[in-house]
Protein backbone atom coordinates (compact mmCIF):
# COMPACT_ATOMS: atom_id res chain seq x y z
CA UNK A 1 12.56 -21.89 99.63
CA UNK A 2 15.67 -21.96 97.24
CA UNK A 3 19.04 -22.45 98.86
CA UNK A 4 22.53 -22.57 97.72
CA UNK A 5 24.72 -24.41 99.68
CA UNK A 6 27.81 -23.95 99.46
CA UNK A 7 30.71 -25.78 101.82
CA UNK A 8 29.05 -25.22 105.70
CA UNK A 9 26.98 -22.09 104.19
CA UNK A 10 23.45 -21.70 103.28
CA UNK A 11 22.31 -18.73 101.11
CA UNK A 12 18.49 -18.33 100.60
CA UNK A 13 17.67 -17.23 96.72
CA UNK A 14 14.53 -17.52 96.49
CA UNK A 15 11.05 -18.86 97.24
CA UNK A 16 9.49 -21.77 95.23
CA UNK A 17 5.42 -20.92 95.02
CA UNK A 18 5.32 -25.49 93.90
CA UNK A 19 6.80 -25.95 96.70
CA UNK A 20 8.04 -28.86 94.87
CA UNK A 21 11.93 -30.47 95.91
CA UNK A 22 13.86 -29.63 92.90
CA UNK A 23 17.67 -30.29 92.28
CA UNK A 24 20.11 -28.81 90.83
CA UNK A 25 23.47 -28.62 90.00
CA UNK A 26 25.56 -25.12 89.85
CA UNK A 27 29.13 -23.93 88.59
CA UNK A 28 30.94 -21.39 89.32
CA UNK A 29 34.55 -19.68 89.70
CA UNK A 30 34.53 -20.95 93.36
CA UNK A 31 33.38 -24.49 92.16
CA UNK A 32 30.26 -26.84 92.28
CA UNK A 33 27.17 -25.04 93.69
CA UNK A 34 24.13 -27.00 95.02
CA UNK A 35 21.00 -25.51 94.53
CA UNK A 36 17.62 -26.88 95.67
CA UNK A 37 14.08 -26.08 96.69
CA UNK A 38 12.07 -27.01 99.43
């Protein structure tokens, strides 16, 4: 399952069929994004 976290949040994006940890990193206007699968 993808997530973004971002600050306290968590925002699902996605499902990962691996299921495979994968990292990321993210940018946007609001800053850094993490992104990563379970």
């Amino acid at each position: 399952m993808y997530v973004i976290q971002q600050a306290d949040r968590l925002y699902p994006a996605g499902c990962s069929s691996a299921g495979n940890w994968s990292l990321s990193l993210l940018h946007s206007s609001t800053g850094q994004l993490l992104a990563y699968s379970n």
